[in-house]
PDB file of N, CA and C in Angstrom:
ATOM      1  N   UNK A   1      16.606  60.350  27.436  1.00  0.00           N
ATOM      2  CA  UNK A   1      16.862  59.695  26.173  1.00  0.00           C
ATOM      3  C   UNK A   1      16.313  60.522  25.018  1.00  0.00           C
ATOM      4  N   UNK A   2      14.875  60.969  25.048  1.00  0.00           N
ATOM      5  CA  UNK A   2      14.601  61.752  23.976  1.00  0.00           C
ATOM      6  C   UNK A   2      15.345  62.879  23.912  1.00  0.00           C
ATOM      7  N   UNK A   3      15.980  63.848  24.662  1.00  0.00           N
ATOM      8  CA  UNK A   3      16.806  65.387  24.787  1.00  0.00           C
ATOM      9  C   UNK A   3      17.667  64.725  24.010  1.00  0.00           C
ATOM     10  N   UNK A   4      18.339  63.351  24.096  1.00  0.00           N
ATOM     11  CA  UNK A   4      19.605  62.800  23.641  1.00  0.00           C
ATOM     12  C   UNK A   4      19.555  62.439  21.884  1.00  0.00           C
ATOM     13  N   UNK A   5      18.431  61.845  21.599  1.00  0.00           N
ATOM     14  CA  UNK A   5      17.730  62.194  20.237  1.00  0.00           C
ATOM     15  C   UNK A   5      17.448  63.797  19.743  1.00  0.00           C
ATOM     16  N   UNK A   6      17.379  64.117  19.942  1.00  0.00           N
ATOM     17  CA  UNK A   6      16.741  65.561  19.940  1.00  0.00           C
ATOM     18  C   UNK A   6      17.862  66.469  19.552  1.00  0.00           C
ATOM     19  N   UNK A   7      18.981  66.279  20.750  1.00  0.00           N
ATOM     20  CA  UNK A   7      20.112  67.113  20.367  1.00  0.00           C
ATOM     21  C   UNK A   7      21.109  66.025  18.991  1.00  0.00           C
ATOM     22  N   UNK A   8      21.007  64.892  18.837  1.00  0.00           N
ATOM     23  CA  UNK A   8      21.656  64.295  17.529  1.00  0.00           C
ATOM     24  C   UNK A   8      21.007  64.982  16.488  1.00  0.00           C
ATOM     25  N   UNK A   9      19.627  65.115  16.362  1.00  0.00           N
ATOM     26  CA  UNK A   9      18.585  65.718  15.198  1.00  0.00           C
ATOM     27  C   UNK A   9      19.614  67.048  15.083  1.00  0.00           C
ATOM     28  N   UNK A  10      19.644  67.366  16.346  1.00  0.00           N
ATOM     29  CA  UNK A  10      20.129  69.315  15.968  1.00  0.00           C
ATOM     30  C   UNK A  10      21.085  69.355  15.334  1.00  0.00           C
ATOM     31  N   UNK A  11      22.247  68.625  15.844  1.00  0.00           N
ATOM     32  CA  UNK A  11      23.400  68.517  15.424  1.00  0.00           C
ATOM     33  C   UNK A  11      23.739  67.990  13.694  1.00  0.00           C
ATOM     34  N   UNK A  12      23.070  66.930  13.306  1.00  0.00           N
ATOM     35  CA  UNK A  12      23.145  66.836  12.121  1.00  0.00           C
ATOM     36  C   UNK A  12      22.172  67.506  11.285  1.00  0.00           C
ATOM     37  N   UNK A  13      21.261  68.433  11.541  1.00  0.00           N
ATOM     38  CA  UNK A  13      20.233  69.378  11.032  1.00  0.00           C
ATOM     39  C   UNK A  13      21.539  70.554  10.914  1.00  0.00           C
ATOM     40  N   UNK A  14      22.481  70.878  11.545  1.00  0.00           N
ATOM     41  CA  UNK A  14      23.304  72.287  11.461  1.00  0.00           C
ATOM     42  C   UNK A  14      24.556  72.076  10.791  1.00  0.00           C
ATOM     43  N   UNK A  15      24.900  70.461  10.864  1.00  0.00           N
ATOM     44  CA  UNK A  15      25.718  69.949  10.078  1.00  0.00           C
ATOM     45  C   UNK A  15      25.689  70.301   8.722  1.00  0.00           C
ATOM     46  N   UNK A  16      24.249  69.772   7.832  1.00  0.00           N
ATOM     47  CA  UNK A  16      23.848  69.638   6.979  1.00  0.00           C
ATOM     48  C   UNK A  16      23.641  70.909   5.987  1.00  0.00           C
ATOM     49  N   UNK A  17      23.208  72.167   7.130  1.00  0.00           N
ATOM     50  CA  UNK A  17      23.335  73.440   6.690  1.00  0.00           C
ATOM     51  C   UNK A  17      24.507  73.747   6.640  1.00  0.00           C
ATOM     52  N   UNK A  18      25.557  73.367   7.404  1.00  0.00           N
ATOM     53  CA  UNK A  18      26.659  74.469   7.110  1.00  0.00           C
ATOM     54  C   UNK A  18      27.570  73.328   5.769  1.00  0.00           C
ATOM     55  N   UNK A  19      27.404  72.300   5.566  1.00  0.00           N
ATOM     56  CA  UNK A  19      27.665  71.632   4.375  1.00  0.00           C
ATOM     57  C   UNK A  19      26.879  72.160   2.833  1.00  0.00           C
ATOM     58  N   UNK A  20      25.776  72.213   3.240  1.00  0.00           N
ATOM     59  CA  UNK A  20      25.028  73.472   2.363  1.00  0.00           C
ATOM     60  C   UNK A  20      25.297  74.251   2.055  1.00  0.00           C
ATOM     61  N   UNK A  21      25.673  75.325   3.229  1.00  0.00           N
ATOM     62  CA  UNK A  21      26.251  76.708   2.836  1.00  0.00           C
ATOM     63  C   UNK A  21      27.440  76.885   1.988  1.00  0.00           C
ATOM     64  N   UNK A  22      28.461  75.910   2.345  1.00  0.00           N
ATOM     65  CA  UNK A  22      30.293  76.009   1.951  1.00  0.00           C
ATOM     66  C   UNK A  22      29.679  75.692   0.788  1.00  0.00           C
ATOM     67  N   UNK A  23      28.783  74.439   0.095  1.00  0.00           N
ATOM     68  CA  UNK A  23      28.368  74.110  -1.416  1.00  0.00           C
ATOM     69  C   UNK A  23      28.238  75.330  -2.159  1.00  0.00           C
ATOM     70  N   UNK A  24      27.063  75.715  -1.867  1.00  0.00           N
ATOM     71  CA  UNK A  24      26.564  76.900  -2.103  1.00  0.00           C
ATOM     72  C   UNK A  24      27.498  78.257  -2.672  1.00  0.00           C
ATOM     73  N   UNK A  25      28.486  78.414  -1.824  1.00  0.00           N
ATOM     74  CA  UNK A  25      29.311  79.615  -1.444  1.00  0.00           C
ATOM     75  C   UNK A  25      30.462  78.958  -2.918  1.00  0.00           C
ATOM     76  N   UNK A  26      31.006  77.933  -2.824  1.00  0.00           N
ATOM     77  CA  UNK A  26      31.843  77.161  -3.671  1.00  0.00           C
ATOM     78  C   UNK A  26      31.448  77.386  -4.998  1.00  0.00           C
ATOM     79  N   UNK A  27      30.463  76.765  -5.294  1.00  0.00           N
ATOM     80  CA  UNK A  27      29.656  76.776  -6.420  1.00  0.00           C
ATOM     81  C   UNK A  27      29.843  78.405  -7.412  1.00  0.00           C
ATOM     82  N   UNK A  28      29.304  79.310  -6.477  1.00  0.00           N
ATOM     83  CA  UNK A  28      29.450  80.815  -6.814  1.00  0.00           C
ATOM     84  C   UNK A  28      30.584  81.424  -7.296  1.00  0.00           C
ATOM     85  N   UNK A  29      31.299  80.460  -6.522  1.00  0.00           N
ATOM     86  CA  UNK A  29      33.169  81.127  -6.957  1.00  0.00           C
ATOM     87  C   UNK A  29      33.720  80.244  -7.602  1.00  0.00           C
ATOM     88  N   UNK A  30      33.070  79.410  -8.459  1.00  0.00           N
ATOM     89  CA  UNK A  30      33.102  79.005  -9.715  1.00  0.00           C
ATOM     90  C   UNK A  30      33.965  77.677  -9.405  1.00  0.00           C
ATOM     91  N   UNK A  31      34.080  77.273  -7.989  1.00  0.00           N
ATOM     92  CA  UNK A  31      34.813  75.765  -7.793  1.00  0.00           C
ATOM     93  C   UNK A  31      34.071  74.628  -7.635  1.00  0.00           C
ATOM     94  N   UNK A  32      32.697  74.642  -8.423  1.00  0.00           N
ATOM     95  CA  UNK A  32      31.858  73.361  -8.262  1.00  0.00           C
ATOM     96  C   UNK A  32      32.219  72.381  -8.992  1.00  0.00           C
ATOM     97  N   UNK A  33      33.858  72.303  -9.414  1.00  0.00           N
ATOM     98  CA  UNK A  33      33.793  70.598 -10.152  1.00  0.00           C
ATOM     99  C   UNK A  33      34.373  69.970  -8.895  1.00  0.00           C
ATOM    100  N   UNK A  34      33.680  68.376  -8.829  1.00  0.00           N
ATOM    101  CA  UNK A  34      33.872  68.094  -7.153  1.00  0.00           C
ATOM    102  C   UNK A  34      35.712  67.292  -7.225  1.00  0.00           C
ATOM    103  N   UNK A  35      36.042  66.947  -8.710  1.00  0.00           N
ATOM    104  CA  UNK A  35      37.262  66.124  -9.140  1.00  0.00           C
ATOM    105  C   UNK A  35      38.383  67.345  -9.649  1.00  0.00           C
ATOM    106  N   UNK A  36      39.493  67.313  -9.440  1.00  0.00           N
ATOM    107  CA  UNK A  36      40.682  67.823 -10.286  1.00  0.00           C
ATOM    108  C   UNK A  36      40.722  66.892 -11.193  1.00  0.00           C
ATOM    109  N   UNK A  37      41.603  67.604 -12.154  1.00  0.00           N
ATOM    110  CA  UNK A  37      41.990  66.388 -13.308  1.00  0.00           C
ATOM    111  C   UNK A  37      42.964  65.429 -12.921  1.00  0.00           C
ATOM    112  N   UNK A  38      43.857  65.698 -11.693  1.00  0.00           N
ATOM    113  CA  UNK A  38      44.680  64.592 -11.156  1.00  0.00           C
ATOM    114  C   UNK A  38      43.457  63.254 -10.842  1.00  0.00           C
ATOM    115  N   UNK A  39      42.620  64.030  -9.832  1.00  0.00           N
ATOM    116  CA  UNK A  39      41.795  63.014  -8.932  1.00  0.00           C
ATOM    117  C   UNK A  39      41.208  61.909 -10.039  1.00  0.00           C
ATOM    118  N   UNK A  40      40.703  62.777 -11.240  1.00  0.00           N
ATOM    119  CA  UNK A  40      39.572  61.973 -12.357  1.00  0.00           C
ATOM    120  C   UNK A  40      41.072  61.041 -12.716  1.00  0.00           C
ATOM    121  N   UNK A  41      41.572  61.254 -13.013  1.00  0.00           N
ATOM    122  CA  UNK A  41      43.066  60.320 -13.255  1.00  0.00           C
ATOM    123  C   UNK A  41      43.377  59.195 -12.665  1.00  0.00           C
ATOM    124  N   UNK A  42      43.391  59.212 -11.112  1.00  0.00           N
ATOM    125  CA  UNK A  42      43.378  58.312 -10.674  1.00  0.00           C
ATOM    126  C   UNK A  42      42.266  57.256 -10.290  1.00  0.00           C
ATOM    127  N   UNK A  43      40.953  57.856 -10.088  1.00  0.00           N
ATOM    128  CA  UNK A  43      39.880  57.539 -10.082  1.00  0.00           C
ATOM    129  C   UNK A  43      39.920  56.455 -11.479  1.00  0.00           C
ATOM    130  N   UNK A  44      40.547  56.901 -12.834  1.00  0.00           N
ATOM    131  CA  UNK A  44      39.695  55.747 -14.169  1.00  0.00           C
ATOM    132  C   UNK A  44      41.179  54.697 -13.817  1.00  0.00           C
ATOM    133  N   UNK A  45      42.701  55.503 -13.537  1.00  0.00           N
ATOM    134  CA  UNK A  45      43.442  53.927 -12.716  1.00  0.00           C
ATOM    135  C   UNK A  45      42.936  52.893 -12.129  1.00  0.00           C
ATOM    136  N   UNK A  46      42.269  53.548 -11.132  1.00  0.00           N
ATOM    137  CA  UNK A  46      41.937  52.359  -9.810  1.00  0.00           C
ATOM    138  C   UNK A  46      40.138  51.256 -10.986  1.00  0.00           C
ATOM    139  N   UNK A  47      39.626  51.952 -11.765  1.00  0.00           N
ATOM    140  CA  UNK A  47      38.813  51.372 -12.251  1.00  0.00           C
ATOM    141  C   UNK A  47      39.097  50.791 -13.201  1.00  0.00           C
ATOM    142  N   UNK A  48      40.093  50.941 -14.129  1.00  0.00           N
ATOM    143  CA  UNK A  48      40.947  50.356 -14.990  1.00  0.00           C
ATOM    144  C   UNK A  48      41.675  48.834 -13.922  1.00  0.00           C
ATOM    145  N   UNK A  49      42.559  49.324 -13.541  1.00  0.00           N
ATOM    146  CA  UNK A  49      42.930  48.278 -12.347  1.00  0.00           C
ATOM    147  C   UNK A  49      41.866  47.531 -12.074  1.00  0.00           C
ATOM    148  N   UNK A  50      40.886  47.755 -11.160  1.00  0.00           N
ATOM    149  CA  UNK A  50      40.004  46.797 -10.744  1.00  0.00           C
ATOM    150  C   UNK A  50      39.112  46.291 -11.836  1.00  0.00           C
ATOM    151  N   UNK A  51      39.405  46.800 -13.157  1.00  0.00           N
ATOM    152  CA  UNK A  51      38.582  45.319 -14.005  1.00  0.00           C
ATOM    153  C   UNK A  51      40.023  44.611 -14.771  1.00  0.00           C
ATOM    154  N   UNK A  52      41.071  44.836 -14.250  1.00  0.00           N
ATOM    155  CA  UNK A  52      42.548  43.883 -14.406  1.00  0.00           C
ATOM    156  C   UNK A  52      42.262  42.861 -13.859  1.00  0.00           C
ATOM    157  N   UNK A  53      42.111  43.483 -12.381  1.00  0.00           N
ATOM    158  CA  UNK A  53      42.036  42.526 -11.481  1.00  0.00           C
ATOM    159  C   UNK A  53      40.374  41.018 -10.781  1.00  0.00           C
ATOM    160  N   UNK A  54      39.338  41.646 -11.867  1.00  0.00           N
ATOM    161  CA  UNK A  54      38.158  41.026 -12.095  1.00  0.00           C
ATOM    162  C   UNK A  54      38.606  40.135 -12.898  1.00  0.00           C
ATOM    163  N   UNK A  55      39.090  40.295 -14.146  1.00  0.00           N
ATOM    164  CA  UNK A  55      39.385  38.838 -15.101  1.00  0.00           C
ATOM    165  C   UNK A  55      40.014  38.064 -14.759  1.00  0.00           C
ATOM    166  N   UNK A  56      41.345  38.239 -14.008  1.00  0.00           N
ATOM    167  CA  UNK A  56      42.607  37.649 -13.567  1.00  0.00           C
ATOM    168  C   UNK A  56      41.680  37.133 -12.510  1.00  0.00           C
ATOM    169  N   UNK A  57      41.053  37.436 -11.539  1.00  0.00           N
ATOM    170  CA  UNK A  57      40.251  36.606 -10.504  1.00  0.00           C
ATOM    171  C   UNK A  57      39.056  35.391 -11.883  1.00  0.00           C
ATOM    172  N   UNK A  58      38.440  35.752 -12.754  1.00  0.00           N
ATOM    173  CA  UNK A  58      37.591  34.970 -13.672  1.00  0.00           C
ATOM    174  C   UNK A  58      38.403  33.986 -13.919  1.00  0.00           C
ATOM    175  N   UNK A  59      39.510  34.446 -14.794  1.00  0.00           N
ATOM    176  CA  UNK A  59      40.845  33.205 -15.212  1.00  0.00           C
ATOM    177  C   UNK A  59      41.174  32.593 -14.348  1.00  0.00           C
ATOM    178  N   UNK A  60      41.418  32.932 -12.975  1.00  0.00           N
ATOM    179  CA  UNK A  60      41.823  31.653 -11.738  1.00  0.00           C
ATOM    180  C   UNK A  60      40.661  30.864 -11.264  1.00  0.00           C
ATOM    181  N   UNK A  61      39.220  31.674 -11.280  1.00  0.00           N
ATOM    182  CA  UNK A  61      38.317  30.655 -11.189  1.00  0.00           C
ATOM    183  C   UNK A  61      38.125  29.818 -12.193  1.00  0.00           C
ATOM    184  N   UNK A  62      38.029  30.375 -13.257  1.00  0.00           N
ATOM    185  CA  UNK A  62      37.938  28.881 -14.242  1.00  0.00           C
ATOM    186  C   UNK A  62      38.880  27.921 -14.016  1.00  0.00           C
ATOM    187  N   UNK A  63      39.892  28.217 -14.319  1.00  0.00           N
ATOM    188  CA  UNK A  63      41.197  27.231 -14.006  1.00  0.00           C
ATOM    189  C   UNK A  63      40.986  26.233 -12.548  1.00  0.00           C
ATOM    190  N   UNK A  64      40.804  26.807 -11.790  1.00  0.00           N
ATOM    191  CA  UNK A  64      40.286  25.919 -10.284  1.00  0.00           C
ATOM    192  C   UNK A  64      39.377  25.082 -10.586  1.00  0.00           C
ATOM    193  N   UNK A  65      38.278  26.067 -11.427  1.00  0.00           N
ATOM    194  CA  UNK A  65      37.288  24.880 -11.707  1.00  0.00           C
ATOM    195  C   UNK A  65      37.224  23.304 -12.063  1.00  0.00           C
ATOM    196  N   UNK A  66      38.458  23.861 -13.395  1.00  0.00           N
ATOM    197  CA  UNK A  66      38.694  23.079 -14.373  1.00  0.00           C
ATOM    198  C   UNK A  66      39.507  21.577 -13.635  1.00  0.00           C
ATOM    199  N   UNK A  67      40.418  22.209 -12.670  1.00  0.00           N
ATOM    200  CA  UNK A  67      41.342  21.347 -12.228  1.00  0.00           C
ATOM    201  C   UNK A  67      40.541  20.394 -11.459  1.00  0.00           C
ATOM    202  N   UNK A  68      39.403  21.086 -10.371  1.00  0.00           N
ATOM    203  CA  UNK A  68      38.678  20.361  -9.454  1.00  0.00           C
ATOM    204  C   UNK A  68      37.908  19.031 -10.482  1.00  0.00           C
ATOM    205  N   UNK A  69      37.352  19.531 -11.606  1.00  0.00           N
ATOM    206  CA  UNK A  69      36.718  18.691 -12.320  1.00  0.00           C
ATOM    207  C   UNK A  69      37.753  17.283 -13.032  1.00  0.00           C
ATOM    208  N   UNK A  70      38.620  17.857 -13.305  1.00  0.00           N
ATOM    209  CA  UNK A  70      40.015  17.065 -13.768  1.00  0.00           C
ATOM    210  C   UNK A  70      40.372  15.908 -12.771  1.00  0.00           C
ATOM    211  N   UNK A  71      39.854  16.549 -11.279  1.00  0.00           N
ATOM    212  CA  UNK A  71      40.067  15.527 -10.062  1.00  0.00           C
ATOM    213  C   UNK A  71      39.091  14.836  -9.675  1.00  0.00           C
ATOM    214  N   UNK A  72      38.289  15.491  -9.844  1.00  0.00           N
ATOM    215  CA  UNK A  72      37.037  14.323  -9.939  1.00  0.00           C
ATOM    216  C   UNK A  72      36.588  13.402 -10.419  1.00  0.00           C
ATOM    217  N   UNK A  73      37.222  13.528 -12.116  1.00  0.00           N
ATOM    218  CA  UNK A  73      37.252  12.437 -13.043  1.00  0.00           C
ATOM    219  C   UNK A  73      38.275  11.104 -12.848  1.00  0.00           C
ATOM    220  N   UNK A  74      39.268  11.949 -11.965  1.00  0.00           N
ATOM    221  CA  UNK A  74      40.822  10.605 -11.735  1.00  0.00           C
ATOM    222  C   UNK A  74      40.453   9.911 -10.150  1.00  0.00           C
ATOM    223  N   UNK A  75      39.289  10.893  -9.966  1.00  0.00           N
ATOM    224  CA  UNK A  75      38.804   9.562  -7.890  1.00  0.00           C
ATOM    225  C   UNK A  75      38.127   8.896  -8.810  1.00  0.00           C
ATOM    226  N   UNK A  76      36.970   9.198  -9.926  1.00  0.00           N
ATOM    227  CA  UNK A  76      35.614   8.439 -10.072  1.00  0.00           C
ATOM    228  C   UNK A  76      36.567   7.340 -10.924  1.00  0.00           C
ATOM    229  N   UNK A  77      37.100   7.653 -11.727  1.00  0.00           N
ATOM    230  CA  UNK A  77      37.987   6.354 -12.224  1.00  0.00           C
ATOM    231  C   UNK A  77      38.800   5.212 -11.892  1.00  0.00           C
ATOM    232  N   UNK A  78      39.586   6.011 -10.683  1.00  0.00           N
ATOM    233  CA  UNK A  78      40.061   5.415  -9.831  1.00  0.00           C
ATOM    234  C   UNK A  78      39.222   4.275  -8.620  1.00  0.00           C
ATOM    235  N   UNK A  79      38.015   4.896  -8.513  1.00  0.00           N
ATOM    236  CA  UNK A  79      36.905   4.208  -7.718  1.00  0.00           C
ATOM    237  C   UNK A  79      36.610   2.902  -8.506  1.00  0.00           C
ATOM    238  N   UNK A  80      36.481   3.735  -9.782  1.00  0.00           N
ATOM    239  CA  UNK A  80      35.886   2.079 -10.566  1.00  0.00           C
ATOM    240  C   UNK A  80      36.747   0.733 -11.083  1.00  0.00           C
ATOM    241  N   UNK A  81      38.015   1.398 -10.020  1.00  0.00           N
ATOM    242  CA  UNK A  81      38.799  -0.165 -10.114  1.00  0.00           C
ATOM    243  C   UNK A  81      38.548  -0.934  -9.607  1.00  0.00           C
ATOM    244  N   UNK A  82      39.188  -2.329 -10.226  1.00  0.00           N
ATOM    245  CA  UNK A  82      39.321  -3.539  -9.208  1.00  0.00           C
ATOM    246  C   UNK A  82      39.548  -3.003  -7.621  1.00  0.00           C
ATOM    247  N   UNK A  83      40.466  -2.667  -7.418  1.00  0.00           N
ATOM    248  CA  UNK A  83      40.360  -2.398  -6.157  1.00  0.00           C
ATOM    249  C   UNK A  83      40.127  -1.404  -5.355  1.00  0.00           C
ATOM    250  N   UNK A  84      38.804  -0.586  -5.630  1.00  0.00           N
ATOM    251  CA  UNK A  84      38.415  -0.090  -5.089  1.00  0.00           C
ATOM    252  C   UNK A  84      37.741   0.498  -3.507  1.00  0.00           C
ATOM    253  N   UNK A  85      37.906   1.097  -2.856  1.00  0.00           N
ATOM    254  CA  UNK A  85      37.331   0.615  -1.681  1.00  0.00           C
ATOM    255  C   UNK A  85      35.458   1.057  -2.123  1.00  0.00           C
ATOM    256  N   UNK A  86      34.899   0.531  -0.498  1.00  0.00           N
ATOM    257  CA  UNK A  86      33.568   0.971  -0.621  1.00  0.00           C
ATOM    258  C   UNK A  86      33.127   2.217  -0.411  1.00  0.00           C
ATOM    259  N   UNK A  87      33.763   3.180  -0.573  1.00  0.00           N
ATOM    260  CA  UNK A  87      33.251   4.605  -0.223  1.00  0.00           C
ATOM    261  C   UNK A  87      32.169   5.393  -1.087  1.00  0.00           C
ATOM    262  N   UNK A  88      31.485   5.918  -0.134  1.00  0.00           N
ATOM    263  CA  UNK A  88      29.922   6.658  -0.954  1.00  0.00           C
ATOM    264  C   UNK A  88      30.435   7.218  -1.859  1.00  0.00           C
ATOM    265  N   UNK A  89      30.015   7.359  -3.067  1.00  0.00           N
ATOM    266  CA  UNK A  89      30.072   8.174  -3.949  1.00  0.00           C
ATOM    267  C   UNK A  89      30.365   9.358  -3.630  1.00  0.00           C
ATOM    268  N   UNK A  90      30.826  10.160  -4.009  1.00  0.00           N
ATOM    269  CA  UNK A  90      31.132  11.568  -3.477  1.00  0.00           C
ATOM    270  C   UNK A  90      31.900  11.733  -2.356  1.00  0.00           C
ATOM    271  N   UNK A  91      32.524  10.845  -1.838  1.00  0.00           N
ATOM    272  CA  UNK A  91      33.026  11.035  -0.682  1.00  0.00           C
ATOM    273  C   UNK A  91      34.791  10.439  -0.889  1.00  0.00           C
ATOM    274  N   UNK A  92      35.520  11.121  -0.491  1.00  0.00           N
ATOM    275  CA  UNK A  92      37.188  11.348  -0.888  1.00  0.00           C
ATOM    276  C   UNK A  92      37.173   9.623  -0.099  1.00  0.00           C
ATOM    277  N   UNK A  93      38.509   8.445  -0.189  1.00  0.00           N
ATOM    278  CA  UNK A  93      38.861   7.803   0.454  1.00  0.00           C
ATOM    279  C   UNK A  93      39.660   8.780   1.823  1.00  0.00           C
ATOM    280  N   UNK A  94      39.846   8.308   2.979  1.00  0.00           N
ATOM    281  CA  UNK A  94      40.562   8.723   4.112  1.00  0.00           C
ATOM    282  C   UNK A  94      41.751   8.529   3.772  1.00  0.00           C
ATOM    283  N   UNK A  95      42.770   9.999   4.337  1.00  0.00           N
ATOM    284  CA  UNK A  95      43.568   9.700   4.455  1.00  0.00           C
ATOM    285  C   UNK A  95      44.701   8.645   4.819  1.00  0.00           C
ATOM    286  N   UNK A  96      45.548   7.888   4.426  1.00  0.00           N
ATOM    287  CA  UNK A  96      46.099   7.382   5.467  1.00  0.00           C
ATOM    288  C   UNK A  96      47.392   7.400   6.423  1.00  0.00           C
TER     289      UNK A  96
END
């Protein structure tokens, strides 16, 4: 078990260097920007997009909210009729 640890250590210890090295070597030959201008492009899309898609999720939660509360007000009203049944507070009548 430890040889088996031992050789993972090696392996990502030589990994790490030869990820090093290509940096290194890259860098020198003057290709250290890690984005093209396509990539940065799509990269501010997808972040543009995903705060589209943050509000539009905000706007449907409020709205759910709103509705749930809207329904809560037409049981509790509905409860406080004449004919009401006896059900706990908070608790829906059963289907029937």
């Amino acid at each position: 078990m430890l040889a088996l640890v031992l050789a993972m250590l090696l392996c990502v210890a030589l990994g790490v260097g030869v990820v090093g090295y290509v940096m290194i070597e890259a860098r020198r030959e003057g290709r250290g920007e890690f984005w093209t201008p396509e990539g940065e492009e799509l990269i501010a899309g997808a972040r543009r997009r995903g705060e589209q898609v943050r509000s539009r999720g905000e706007q449907l939660g409020r709205s759910a909210a709103q509705r749930t509360q809207a329904l809560r007000e037409r049981r509790r009203s509905a409860s406080t009729a004449p004919s009401a049944q006896d059900d706990a507070p908070g608790e829906y009548p059963a289907a029937s």
